[in-house]
PDB file of N, CA and C in Angstrom:
ATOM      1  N   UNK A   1    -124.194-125.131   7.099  1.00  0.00           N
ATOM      2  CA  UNK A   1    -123.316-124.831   5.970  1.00  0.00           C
ATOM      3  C   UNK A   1    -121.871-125.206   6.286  1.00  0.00           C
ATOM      4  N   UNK A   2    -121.203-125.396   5.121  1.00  0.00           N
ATOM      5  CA  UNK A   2    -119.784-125.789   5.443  1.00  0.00           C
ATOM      6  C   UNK A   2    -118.741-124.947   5.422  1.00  0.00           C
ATOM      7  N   UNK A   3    -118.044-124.709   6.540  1.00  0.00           N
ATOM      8  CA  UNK A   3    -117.022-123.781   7.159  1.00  0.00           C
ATOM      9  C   UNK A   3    -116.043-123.800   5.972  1.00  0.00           C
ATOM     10  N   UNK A   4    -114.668-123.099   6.728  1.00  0.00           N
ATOM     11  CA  UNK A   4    -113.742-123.320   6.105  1.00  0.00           C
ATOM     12  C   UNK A   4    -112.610-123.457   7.180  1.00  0.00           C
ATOM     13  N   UNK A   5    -112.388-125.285   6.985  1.00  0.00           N
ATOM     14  CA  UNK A   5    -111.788-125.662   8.728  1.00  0.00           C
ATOM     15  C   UNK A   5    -110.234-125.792   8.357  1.00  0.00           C
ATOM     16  N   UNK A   6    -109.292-126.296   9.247  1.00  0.00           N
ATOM     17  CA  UNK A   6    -108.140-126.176   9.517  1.00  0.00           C
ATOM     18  C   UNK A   6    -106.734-126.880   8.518  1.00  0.00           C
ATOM     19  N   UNK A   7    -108.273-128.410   8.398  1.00  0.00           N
ATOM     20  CA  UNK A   7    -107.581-129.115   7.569  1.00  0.00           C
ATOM     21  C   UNK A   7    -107.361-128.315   5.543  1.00  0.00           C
ATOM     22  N   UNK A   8    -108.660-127.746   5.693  1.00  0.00           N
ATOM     23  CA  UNK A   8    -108.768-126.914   4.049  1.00  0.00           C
ATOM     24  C   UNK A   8    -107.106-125.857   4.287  1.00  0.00           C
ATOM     25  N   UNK A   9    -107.387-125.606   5.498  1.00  0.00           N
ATOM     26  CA  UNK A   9    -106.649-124.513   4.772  1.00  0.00           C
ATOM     27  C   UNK A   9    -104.953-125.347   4.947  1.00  0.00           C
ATOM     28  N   UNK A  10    -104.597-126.215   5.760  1.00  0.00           N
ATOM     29  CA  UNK A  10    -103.202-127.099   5.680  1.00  0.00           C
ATOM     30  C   UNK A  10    -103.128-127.202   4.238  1.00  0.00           C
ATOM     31  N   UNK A  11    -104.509-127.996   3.776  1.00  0.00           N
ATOM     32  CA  UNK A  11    -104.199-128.560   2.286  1.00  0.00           C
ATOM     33  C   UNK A  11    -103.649-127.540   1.343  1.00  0.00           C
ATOM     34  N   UNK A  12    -104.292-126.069   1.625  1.00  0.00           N
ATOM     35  CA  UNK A  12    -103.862-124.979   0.591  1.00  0.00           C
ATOM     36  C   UNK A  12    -102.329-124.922   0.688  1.00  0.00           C
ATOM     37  N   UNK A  13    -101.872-124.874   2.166  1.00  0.00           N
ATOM     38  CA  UNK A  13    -100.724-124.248   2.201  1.00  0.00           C
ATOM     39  C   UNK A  13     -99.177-125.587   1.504  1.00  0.00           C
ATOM     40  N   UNK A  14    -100.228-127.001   1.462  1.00  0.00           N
ATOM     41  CA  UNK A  14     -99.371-128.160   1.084  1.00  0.00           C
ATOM     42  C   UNK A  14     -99.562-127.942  -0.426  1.00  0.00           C
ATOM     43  N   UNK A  15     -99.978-127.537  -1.104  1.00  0.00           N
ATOM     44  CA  UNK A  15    -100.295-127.813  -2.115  1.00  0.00           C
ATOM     45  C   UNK A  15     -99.639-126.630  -2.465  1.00  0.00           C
ATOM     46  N   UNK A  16     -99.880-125.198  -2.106  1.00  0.00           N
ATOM     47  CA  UNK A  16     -98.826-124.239  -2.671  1.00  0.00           C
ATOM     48  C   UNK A  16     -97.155-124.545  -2.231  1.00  0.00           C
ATOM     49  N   UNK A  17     -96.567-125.209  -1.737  1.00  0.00           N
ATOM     50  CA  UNK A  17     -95.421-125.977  -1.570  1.00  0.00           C
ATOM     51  C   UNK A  17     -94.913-126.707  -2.353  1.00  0.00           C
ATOM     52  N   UNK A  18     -95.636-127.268  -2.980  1.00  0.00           N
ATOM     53  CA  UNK A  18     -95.155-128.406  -3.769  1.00  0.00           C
ATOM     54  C   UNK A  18     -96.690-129.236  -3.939  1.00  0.00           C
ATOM     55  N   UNK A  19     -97.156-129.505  -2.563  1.00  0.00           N
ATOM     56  CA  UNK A  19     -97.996-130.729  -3.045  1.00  0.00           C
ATOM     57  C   UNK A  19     -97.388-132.226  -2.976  1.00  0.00           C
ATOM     58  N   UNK A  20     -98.259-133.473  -3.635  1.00  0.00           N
ATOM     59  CA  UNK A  20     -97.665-134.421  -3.845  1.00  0.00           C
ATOM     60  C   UNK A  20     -98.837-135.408  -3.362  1.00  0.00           C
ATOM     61  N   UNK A  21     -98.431-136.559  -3.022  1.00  0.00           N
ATOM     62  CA  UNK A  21     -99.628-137.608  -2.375  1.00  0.00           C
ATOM     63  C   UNK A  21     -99.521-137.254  -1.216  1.00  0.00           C
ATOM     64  N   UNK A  22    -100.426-137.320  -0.175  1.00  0.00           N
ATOM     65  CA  UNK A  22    -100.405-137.108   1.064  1.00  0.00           C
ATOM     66  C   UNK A  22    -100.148-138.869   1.854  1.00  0.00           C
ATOM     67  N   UNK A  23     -99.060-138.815   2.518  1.00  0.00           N
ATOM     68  CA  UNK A  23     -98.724-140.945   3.202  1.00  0.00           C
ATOM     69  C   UNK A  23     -99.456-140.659   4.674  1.00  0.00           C
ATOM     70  N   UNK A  24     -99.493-139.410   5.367  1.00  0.00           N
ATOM     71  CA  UNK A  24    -100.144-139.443   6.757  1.00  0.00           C
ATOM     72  C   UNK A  24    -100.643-138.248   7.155  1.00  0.00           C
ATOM     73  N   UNK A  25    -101.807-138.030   7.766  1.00  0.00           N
ATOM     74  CA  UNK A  25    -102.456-136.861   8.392  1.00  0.00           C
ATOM     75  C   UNK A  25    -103.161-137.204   9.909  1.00  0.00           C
ATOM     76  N   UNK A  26    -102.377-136.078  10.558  1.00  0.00           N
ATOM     77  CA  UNK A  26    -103.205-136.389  12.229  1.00  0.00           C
ATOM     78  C   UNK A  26    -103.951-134.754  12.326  1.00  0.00           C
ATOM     79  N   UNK A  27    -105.133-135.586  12.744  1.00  0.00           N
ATOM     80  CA  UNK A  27    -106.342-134.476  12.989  1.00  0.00           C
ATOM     81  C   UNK A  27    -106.400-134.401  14.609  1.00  0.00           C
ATOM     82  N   UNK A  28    -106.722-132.989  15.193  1.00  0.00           N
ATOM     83  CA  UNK A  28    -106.654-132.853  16.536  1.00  0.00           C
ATOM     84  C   UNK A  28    -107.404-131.883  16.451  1.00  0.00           C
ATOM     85  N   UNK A  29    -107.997-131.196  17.625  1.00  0.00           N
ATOM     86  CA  UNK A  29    -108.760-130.027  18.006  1.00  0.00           C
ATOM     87  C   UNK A  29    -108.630-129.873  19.862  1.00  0.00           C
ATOM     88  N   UNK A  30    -108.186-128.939  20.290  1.00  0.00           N
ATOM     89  CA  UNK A  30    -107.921-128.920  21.354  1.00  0.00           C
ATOM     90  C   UNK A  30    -108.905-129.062  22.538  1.00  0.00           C
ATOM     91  N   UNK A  31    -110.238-128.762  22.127  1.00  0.00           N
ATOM     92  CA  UNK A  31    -111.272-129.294  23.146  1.00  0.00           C
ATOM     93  C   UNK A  31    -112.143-130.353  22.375  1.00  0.00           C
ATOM     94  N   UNK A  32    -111.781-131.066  21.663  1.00  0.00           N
ATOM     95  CA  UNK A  32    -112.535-131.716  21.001  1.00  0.00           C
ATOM     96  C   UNK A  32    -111.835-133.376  21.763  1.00  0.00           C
ATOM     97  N   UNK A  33    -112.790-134.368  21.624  1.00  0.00           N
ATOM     98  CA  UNK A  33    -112.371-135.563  22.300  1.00  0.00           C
ATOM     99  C   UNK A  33    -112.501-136.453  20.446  1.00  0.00           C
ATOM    100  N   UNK A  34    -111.003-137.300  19.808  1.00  0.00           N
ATOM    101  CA  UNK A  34    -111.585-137.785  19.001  1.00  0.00           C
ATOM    102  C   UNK A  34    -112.090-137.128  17.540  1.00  0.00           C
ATOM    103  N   UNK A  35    -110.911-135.957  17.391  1.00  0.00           N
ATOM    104  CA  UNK A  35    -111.846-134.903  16.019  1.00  0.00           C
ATOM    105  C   UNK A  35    -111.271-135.671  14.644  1.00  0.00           C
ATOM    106  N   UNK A  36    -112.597-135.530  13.956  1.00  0.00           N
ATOM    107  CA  UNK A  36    -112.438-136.193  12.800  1.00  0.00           C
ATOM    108  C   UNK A  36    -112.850-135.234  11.874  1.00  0.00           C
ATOM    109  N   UNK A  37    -112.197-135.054  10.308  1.00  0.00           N
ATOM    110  CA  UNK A  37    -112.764-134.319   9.188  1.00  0.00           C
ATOM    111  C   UNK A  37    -114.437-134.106   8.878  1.00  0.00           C
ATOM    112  N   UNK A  38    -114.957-132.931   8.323  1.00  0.00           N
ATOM    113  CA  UNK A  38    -115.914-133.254   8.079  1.00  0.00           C
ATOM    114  C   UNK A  38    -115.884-133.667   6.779  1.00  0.00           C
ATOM    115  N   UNK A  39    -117.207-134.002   6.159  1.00  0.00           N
ATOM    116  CA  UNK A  39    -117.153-134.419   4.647  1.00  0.00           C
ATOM    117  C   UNK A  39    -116.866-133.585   3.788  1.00  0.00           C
ATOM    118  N   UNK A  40    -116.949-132.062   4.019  1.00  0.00           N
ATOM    119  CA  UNK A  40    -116.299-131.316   2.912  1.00  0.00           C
ATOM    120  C   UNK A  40    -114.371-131.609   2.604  1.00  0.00           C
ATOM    121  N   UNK A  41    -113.816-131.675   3.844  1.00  0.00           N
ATOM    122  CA  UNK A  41    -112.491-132.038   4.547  1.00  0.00           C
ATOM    123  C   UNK A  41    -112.188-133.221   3.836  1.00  0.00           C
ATOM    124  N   UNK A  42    -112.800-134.119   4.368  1.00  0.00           N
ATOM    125  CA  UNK A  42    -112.755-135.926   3.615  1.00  0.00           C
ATOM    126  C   UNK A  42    -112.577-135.831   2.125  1.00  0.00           C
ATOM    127  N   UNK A  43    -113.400-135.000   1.373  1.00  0.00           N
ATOM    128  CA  UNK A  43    -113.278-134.877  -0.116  1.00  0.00           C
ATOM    129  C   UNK A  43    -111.936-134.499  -0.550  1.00  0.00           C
ATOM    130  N   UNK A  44    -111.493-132.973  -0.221  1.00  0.00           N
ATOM    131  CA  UNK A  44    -110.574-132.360  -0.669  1.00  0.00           C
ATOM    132  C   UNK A  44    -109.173-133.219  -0.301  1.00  0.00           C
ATOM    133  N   UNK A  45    -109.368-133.537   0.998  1.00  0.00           N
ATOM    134  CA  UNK A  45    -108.026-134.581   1.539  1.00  0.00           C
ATOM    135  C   UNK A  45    -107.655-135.448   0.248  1.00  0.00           C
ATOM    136  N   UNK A  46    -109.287-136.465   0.255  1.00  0.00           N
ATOM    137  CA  UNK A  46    -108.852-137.619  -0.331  1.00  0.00           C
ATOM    138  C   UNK A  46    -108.723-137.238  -2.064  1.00  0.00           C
ATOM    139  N   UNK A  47    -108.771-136.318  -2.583  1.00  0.00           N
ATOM    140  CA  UNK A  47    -107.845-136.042  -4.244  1.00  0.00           C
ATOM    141  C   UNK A  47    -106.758-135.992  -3.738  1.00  0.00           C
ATOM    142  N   UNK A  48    -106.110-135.962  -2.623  1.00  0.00           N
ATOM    143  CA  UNK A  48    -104.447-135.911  -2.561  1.00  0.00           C
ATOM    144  C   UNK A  48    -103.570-137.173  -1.931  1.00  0.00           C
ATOM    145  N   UNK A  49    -104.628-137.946  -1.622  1.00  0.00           N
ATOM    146  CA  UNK A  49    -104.425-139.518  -0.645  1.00  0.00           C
ATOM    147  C   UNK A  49    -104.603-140.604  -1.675  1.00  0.00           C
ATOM    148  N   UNK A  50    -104.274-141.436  -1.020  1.00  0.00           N
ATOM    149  CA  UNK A  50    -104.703-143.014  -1.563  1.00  0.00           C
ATOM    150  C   UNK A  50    -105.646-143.854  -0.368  1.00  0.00           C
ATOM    151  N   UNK A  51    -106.613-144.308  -0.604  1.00  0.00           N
ATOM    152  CA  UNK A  51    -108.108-145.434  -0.198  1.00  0.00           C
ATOM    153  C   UNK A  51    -106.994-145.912   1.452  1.00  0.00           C
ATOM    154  N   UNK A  52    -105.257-145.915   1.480  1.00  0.00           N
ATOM    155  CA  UNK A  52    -105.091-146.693   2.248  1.00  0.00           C
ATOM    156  C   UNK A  52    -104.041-145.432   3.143  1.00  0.00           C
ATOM    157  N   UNK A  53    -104.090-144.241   2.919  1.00  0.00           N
ATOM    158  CA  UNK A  53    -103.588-143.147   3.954  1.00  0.00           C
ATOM    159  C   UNK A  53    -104.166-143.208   5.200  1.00  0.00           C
ATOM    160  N   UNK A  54    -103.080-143.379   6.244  1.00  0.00           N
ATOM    161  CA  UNK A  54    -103.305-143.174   7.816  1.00  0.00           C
ATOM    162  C   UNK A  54    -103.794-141.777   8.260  1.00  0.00           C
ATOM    163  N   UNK A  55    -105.005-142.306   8.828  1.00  0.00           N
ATOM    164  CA  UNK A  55    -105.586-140.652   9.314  1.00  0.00           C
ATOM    165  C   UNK A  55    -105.420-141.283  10.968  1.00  0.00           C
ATOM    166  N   UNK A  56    -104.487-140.249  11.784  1.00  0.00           N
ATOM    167  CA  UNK A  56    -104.764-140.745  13.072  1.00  0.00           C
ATOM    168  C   UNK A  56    -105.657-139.307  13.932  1.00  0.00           C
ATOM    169  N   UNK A  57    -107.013-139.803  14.671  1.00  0.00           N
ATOM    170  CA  UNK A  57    -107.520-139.498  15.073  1.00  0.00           C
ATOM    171  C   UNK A  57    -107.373-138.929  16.182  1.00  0.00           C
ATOM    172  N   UNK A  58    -107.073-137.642  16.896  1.00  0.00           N
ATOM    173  CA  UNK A  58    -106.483-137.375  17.667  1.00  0.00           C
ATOM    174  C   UNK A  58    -106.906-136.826  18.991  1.00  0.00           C
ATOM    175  N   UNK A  59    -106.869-136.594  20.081  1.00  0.00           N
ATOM    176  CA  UNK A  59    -107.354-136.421  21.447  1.00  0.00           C
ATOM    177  C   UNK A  59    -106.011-135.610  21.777  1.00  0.00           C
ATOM    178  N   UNK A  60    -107.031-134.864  23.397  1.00  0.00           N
ATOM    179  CA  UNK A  60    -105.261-134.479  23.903  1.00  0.00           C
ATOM    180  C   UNK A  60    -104.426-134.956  24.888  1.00  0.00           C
ATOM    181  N   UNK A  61    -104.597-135.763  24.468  1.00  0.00           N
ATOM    182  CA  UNK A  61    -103.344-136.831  25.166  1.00  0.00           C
ATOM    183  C   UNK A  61    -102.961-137.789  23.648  1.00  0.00           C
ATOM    184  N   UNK A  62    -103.193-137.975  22.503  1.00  0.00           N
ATOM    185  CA  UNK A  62    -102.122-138.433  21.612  1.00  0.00           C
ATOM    186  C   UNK A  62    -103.672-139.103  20.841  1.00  0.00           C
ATOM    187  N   UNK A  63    -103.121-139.803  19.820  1.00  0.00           N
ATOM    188  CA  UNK A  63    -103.767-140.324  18.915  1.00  0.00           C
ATOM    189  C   UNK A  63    -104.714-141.604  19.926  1.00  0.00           C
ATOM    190  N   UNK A  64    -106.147-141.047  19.428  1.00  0.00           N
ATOM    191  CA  UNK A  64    -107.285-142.088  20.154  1.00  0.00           C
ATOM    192  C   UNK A  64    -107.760-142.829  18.887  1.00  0.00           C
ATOM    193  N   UNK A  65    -107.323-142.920  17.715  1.00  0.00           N
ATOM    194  CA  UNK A  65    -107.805-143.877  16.744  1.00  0.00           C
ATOM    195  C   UNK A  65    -107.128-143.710  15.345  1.00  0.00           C
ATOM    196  N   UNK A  66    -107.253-144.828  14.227  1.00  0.00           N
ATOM    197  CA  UNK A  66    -106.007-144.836  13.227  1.00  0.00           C
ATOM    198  C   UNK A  66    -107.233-145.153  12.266  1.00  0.00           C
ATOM    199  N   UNK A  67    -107.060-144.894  11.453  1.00  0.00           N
ATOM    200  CA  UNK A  67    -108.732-145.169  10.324  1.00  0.00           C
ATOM    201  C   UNK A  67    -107.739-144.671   9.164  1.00  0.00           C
ATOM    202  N   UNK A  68    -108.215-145.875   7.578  1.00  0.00           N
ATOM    203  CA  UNK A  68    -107.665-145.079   6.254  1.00  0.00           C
ATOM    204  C   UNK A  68    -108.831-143.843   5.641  1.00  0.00           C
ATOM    205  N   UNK A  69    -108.150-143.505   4.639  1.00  0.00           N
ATOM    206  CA  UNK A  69    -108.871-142.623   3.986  1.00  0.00           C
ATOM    207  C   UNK A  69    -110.142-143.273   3.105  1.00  0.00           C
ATOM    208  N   UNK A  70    -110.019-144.760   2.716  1.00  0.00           N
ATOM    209  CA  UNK A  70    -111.230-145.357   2.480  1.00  0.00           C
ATOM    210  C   UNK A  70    -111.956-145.626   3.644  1.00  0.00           C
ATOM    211  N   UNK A  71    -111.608-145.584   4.588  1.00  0.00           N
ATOM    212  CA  UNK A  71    -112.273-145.757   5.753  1.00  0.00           C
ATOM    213  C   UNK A  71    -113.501-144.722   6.137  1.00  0.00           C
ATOM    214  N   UNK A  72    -113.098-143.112   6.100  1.00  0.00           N
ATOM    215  CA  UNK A  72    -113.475-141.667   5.860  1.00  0.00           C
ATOM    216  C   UNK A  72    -114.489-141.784   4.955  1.00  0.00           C
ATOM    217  N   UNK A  73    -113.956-142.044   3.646  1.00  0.00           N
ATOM    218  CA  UNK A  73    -114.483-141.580   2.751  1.00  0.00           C
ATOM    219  C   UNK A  73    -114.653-143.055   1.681  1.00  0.00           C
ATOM    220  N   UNK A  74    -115.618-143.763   2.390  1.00  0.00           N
ATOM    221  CA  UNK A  74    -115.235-145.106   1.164  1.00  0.00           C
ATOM    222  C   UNK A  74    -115.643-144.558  -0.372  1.00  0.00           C
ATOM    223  N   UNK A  75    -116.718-143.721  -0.755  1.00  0.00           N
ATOM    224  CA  UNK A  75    -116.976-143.285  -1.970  1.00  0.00           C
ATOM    225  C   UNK A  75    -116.569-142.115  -2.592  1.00  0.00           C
ATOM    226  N   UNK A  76    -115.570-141.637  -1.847  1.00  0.00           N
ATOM    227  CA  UNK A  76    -115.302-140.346  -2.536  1.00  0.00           C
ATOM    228  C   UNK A  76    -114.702-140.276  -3.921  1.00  0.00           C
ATOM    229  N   UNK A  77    -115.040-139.044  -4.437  1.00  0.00           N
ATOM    230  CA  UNK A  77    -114.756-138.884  -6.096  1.00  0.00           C
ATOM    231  C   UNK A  77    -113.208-138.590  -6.104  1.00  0.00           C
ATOM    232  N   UNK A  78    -112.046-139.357  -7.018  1.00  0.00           N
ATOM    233  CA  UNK A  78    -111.079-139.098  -6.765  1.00  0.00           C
ATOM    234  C   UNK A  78    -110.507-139.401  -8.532  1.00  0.00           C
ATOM    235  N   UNK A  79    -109.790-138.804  -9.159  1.00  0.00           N
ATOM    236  CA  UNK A  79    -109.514-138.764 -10.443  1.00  0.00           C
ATOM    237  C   UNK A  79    -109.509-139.682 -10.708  1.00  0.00           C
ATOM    238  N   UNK A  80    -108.193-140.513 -10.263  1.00  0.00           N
ATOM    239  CA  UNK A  80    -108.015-142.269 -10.699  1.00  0.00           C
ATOM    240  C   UNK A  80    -109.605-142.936 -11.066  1.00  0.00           C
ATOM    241  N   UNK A  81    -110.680-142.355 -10.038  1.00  0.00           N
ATOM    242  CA  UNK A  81    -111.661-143.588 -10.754  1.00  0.00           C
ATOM    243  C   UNK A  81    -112.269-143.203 -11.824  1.00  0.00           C
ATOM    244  N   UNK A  82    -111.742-141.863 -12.806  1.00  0.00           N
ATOM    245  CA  UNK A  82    -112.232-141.646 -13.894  1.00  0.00           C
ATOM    246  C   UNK A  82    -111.699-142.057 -15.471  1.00  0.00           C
ATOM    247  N   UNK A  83    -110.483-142.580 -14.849  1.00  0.00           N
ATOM    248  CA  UNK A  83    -109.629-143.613 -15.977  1.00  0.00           C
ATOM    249  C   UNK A  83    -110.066-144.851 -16.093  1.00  0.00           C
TER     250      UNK A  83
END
């Protein structure tokens, strides 16, 4: 079943702020080598991204990989493709 991980709850706290498009997000986990969103994560992100947002992939020693949000999520449901 799907949690409720770190990135959900960033998004809540960006979005009660103001919000807006999201231009960059770095994902990390402190024993994790390489942590990436899961697909519940990937969804909610990408209604606030564009197909070409920098997700840098992160380790602990600094970013181990740079991938877009179409990259993540090439099919995700995102308003624009309902116009």
């Amino acid at each position: 079943p799907e949690g409720w991980c770190a990135e959900t709850t960033a998004l809540g706290h960006y979005i009660m702020g103001g919000g807006g498009k999201i231009v960059e997000i770095a994902v990390l986990a402190e024993r994790m080598a390489k942590c990436s969103p899961c697909g519940g994560c990937r969804q909610r992100l990408a209604e606030f991204c564009r197909p070409e947002t920098k997700l840098y992939l992160c380790d602990n020693t600094g970013v181990a990989e740079t991938v877009t949000m179409g990259d993540m999520l090439p099919y995700g449901f995102r308003g624009d493709i309902l116009k």
